[in-house]
N, C-alpha and C. Protein backbone atom coordinates (compact mmCIF):
# COMPACT_ATOMS: atom_id res chain seq x y z
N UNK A 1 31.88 -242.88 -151.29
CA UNK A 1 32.39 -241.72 -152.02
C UNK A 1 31.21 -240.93 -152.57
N UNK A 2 31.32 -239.72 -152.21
CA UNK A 2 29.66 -238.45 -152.56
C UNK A 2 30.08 -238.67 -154.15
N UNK A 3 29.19 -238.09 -154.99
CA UNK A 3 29.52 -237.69 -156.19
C UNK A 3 29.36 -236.09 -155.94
N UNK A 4 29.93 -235.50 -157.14
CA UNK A 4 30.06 -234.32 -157.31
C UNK A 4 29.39 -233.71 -158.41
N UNK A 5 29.30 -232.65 -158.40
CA UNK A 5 28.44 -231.65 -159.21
C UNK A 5 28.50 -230.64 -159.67
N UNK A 6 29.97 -230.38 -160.45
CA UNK A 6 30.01 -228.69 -161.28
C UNK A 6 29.10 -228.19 -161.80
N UNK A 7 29.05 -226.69 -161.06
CA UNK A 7 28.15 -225.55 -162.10
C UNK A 7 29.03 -224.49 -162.37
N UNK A 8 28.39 -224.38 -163.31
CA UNK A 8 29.37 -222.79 -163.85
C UNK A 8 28.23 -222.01 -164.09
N UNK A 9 28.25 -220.66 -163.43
CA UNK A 9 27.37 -219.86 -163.24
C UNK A 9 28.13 -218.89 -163.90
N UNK A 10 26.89 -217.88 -164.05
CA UNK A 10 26.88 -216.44 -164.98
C UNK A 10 27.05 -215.27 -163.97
N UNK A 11 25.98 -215.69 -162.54
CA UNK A 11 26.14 -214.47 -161.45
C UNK A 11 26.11 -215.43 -160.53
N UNK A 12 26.58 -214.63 -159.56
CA UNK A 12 26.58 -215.09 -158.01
C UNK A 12 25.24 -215.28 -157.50
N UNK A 13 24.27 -214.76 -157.89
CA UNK A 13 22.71 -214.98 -157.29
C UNK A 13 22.18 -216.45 -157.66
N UNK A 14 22.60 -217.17 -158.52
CA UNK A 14 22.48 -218.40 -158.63
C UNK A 14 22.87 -219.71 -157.36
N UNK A 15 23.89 -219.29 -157.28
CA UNK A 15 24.91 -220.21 -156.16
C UNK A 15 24.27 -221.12 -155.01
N UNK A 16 23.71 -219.93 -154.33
CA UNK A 16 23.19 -220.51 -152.83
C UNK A 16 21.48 -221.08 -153.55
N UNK A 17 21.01 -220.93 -154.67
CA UNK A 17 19.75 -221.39 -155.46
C UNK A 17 19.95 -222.87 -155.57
N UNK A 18 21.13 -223.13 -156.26
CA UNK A 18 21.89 -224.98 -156.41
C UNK A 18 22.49 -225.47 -155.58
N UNK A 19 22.93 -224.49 -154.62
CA UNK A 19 23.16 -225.45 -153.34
C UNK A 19 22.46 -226.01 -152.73
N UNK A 20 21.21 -225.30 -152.74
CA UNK A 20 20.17 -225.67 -152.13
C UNK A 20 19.34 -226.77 -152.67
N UNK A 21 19.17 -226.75 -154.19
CA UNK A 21 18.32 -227.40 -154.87
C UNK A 21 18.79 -229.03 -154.75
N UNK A 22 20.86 -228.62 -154.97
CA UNK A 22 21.20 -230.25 -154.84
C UNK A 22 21.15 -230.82 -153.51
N UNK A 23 21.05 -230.18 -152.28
CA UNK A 23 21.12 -230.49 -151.05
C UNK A 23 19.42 -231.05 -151.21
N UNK A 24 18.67 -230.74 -151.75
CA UNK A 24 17.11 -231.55 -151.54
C UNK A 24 16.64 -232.83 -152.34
N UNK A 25 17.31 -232.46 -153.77
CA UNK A 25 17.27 -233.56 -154.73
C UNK A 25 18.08 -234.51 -154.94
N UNK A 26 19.62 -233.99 -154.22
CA UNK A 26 20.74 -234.83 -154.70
C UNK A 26 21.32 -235.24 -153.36
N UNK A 27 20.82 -235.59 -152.10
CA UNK A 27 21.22 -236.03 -150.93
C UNK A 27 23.17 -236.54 -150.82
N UNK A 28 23.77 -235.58 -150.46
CA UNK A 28 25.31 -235.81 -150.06
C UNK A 28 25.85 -235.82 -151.12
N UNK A 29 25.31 -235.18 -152.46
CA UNK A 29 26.04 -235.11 -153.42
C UNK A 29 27.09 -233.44 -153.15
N UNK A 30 28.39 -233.29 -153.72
CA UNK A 30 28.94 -231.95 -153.22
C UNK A 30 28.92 -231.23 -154.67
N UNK A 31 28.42 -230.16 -154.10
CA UNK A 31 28.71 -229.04 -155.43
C UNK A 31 29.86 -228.62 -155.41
N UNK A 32 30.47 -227.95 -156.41
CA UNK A 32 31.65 -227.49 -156.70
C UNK A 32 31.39 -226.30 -157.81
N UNK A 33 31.19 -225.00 -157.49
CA UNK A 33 30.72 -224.24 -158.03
C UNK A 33 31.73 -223.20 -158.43
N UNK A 34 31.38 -222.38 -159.63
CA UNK A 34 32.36 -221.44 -160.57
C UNK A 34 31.94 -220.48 -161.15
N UNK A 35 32.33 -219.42 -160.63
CA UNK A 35 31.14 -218.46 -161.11
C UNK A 35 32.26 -217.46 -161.93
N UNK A 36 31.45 -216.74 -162.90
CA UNK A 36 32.23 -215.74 -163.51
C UNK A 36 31.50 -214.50 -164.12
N UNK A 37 31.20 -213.61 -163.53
CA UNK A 37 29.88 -212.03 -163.68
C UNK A 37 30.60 -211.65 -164.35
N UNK A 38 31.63 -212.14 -165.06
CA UNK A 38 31.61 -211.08 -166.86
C UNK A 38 31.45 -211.43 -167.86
N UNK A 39 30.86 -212.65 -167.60
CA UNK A 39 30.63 -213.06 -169.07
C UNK A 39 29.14 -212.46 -169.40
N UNK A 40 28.03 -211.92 -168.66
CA UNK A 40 26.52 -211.49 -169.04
C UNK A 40 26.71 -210.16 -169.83
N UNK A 41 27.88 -209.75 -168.56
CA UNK A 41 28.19 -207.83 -169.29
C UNK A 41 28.84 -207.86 -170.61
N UNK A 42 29.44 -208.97 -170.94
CA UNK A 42 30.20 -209.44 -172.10
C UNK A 42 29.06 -209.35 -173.21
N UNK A 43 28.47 -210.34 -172.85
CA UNK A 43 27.21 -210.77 -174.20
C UNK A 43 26.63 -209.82 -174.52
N UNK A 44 26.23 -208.61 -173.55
CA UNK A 44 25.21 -207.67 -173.57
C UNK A 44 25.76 -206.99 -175.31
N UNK A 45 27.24 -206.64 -174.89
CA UNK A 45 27.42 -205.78 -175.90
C UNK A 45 27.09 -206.05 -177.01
N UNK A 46 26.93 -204.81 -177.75
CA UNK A 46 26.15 -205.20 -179.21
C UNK A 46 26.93 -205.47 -180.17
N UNK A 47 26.34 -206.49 -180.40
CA UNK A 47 27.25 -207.65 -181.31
C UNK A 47 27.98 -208.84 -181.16
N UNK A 48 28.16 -209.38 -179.66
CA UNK A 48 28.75 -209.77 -179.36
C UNK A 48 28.07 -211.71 -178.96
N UNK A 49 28.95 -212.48 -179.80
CA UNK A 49 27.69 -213.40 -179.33
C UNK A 49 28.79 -214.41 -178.68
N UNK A 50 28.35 -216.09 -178.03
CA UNK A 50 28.46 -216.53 -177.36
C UNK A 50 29.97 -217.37 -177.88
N UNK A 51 30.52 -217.05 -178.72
CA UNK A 51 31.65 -217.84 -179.45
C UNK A 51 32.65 -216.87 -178.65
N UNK A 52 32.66 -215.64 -178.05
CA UNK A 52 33.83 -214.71 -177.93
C UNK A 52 33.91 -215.04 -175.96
N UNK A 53 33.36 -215.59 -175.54
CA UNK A 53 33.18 -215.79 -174.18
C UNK A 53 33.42 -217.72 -174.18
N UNK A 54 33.44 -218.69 -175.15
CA UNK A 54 33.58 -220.05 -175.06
C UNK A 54 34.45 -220.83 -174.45
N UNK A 55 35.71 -220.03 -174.98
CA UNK A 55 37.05 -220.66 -174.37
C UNK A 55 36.99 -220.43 -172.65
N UNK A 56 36.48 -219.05 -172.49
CA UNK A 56 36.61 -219.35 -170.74
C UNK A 56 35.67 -220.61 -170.29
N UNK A 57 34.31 -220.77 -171.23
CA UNK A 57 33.64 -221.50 -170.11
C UNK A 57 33.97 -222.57 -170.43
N UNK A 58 35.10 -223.56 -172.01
CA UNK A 58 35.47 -224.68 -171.76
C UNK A 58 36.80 -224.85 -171.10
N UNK A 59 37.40 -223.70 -170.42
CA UNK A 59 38.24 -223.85 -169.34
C UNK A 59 37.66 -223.88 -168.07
N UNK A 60 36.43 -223.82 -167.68
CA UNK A 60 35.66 -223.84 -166.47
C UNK A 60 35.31 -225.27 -166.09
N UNK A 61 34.77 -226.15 -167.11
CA UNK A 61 34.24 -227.32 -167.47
C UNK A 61 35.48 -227.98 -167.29
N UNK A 62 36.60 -227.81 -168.03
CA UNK A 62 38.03 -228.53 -167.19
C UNK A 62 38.38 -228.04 -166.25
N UNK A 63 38.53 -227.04 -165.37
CA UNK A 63 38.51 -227.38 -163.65
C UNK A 63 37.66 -228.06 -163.22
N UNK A 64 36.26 -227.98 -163.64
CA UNK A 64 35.01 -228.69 -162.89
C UNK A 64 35.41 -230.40 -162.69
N UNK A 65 36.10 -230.56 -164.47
CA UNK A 65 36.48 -232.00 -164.56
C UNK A 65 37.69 -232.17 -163.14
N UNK A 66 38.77 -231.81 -163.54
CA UNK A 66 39.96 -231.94 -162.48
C UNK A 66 39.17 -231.77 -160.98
N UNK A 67 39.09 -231.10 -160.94
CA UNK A 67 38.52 -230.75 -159.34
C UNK A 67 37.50 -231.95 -158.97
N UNK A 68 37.22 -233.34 -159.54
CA UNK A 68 36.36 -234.43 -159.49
C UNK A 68 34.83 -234.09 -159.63
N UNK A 69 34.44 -233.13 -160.44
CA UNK A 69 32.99 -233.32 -161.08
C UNK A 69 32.60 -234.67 -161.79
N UNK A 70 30.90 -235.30 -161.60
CA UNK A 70 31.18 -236.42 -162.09
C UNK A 70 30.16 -236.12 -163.32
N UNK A 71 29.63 -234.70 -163.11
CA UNK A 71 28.62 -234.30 -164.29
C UNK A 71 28.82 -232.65 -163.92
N UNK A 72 28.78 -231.76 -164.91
CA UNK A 72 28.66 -230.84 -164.83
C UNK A 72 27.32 -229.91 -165.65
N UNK A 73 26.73 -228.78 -164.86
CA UNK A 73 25.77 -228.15 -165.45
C UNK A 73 25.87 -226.74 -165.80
N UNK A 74 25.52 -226.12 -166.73
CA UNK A 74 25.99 -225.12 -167.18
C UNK A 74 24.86 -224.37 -166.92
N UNK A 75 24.48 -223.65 -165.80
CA UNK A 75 23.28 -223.13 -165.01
C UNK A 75 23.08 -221.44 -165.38
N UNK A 76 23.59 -221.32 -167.16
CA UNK A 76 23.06 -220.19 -167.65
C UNK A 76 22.62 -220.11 -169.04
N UNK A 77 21.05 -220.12 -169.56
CA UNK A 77 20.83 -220.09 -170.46
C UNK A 77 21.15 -218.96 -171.51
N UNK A 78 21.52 -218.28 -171.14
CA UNK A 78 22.37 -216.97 -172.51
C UNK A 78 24.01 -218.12 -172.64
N UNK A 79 24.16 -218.82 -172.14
CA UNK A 79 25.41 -219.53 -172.90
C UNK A 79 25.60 -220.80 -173.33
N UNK A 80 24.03 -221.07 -173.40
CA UNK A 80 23.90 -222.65 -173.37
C UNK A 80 24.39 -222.85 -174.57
N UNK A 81 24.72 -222.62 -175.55
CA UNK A 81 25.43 -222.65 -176.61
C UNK A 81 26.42 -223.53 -176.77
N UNK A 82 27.56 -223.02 -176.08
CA UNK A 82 28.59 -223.12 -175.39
C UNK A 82 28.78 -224.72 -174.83
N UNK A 83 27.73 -225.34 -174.49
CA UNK A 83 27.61 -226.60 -173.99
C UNK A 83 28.36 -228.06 -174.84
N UNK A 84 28.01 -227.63 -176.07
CA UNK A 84 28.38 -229.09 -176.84
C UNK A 84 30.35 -228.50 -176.73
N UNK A 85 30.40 -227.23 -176.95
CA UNK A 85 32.17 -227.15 -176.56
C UNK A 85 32.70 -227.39 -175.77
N UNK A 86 32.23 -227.36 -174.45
CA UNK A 86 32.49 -227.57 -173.09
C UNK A 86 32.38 -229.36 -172.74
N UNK A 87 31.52 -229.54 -173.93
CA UNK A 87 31.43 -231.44 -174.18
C UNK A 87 32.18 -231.82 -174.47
N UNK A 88 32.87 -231.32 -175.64
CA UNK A 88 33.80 -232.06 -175.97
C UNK A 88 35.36 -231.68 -175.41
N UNK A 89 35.08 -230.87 -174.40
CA UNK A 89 36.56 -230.65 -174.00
C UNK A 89 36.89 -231.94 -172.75
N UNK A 90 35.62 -232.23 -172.15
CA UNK A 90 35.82 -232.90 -170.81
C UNK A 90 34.91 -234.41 -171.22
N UNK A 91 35.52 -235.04 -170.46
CA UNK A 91 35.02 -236.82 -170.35
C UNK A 91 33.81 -237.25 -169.33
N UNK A 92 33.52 -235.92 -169.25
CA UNK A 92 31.93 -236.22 -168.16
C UNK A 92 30.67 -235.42 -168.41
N UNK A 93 29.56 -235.54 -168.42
CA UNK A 93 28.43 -235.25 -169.14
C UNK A 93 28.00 -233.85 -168.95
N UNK A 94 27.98 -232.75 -169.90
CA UNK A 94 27.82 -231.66 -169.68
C UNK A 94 25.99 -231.66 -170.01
N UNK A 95 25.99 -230.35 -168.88
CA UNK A 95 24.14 -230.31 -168.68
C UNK A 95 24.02 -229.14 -169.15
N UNK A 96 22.71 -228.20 -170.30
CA UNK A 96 22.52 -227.27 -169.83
C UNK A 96 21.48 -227.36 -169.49
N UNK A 97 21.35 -225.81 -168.17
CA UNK A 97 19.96 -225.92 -167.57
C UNK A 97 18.60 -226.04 -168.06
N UNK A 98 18.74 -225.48 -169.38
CA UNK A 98 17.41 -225.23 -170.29
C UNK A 98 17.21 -226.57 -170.86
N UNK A 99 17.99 -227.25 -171.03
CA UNK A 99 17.46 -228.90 -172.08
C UNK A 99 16.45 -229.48 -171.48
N UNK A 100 16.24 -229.72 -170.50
CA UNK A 100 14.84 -230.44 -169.75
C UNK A 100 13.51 -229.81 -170.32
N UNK A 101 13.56 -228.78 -170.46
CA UNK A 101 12.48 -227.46 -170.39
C UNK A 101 12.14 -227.32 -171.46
N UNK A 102 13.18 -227.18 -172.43
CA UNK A 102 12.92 -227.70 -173.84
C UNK A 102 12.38 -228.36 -174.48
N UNK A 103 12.84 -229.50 -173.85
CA UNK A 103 12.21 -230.72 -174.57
C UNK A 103 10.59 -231.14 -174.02
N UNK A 104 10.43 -230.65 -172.84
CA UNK A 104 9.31 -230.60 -172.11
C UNK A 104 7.96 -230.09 -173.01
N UNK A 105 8.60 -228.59 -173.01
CA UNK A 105 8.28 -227.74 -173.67
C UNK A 105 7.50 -228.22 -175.09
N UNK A 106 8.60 -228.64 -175.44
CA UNK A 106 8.48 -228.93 -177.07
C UNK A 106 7.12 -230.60 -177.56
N UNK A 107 7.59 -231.26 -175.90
CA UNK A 107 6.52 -232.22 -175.95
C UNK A 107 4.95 -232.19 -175.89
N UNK A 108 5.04 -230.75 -174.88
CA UNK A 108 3.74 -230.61 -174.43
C UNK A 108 2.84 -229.53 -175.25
N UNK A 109 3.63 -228.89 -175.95
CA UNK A 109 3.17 -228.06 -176.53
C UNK A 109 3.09 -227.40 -178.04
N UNK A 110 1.91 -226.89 -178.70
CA UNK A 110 2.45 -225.94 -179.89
C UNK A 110 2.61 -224.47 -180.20
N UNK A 111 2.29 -223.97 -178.97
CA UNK A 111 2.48 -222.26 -179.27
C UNK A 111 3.40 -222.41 -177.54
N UNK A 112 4.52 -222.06 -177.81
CA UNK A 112 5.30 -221.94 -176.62
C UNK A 112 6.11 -220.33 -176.65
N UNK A 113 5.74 -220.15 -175.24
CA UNK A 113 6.25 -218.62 -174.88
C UNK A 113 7.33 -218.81 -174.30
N UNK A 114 8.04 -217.86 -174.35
CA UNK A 114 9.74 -217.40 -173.80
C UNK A 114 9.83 -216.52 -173.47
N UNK A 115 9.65 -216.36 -172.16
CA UNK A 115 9.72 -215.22 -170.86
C UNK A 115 11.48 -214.77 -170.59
N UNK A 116 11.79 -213.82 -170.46
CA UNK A 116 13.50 -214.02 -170.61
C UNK A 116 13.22 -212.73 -169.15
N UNK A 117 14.42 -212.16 -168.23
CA UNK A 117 14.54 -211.06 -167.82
C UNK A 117 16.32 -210.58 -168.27
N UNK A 118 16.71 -211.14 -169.07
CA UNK A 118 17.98 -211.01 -169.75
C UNK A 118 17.88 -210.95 -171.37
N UNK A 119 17.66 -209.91 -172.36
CA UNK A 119 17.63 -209.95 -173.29
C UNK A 119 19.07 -211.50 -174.08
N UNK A 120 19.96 -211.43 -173.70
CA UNK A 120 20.78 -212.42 -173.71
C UNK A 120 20.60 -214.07 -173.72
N UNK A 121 19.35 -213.85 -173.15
CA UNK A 121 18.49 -215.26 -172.89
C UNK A 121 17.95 -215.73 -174.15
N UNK A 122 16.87 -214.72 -174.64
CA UNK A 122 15.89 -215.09 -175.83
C UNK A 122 16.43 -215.99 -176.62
N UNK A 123 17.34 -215.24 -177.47
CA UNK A 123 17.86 -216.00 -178.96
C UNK A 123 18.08 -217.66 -178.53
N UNK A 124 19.39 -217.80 -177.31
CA UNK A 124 19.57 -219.04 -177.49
C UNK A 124 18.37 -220.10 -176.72
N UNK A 125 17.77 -219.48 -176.13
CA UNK A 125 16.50 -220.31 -175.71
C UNK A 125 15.18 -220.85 -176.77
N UNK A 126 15.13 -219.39 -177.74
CA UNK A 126 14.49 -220.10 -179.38
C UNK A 126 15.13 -221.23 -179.77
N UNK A 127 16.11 -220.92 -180.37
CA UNK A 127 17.06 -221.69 -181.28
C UNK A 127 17.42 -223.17 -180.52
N UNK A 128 17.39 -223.16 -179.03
CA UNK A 128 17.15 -224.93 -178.51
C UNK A 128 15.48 -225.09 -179.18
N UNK A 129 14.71 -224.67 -178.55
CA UNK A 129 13.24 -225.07 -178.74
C UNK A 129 13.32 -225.42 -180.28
N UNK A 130 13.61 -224.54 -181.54
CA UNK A 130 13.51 -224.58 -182.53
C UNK A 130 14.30 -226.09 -182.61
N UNK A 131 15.59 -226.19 -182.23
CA UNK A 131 16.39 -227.48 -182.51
C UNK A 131 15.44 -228.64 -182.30
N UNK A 132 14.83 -228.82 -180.95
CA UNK A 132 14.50 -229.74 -180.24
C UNK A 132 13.17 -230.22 -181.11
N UNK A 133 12.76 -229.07 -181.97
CA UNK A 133 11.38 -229.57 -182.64
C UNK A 133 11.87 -229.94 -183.39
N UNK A 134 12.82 -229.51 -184.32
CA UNK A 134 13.18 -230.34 -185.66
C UNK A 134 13.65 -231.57 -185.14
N UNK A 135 14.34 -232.03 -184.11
CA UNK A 135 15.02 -233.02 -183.44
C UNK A 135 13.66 -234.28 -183.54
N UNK A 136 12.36 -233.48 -183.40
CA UNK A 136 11.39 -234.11 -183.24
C UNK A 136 10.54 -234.70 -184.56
N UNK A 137 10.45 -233.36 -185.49
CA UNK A 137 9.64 -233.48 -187.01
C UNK A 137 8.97 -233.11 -186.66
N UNK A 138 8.77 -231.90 -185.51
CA UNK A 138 7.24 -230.83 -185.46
C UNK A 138 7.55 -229.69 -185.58
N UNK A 139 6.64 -228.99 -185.88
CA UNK A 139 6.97 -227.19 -186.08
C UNK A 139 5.96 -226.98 -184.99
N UNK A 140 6.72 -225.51 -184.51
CA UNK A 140 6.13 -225.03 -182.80
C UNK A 140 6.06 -223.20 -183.28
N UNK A 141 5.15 -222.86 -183.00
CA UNK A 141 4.87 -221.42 -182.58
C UNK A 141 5.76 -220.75 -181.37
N UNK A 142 6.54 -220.01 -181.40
CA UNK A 142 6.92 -219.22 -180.27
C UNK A 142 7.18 -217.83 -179.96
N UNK A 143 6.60 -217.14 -178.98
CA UNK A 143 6.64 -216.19 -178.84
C UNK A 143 7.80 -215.85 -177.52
N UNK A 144 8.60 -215.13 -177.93
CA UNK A 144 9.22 -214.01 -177.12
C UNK A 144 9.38 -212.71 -176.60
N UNK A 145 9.54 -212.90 -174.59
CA UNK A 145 9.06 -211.34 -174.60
C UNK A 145 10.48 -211.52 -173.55
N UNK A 146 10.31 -210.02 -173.76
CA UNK A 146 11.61 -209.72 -172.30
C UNK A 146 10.72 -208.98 -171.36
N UNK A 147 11.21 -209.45 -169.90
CA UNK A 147 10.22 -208.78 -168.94
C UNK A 147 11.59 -208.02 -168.26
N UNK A 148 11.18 -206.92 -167.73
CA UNK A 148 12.16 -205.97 -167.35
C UNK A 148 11.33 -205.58 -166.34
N UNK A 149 12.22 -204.50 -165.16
CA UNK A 149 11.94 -204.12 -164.06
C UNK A 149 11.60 -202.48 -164.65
């Protein structure tokens, strides 16, 4: 029996990125992928933060569950937020993409930069790093930039 692998994506340009990635790292594991391009145009608006878009993505995380996900990853950092809700809705281990990176981050370093091309990105990508240091008992320098076209 393969195991399986929900993502819930932000855009479609992601998709064929994790298909690919689990087809090299995760040999015969099946993705089961979910995408939804309104939740970025959502966030953009001003004012609008990641609590008003939650309920869809912990209804995403329960199809991922039903549909036999045996872990699911939440493969957009503007909603990583969203993750510990999407935890506790389902009985199988929710990922977000940024936690590795974080903590990486936070191990290897004390002045850490945050490259975003989604203004939507920044905030919740601080605010892990920031978590992950207190998580730790270190204080970290970080700088944020948005790179745009």
């Amino acid at each position: 029996m393969s195991r399986k692998l929900g993502v819930i994506h932000t855009t479609p340009v992601t998709v064929d990125v994790f298909k690919a990635l689990a087809a090299e790292l995760m040999p015969g594991c099946s993705v089961i992928n979910f995408v939804d391009d309104s939740i970025l145009p959502e966030l953009a608006l001003p004012g609008t933060k990641v609590e008003s878009v939650q309920d869809k993505l912990v209804q995403y995380a329960k199809y991922a569950e039903r549909a036999g996900a045996d872990v699911i990853l939440s493969a957009c950092s503007s909603v990583g937020e969203a993750a510990s809700a999407m935890c506790s809705s389902v009985s199988v281990p929710v990922i977000r993409i940024d936690d590795a990176m974080a903590t990486e981050a936070i191990r290897q370093g004390t002045k850490i930069g945050v490259a975003a091309t989604l203004e939507t990105t920044l905030r919740p990508t601080i605010e892990l790093l920031q978590q992950k240091a207190r998580d730790t008992g270190c204080s970290r320098y970080y700088l944020a930039k948005l790179i745009s076209s």
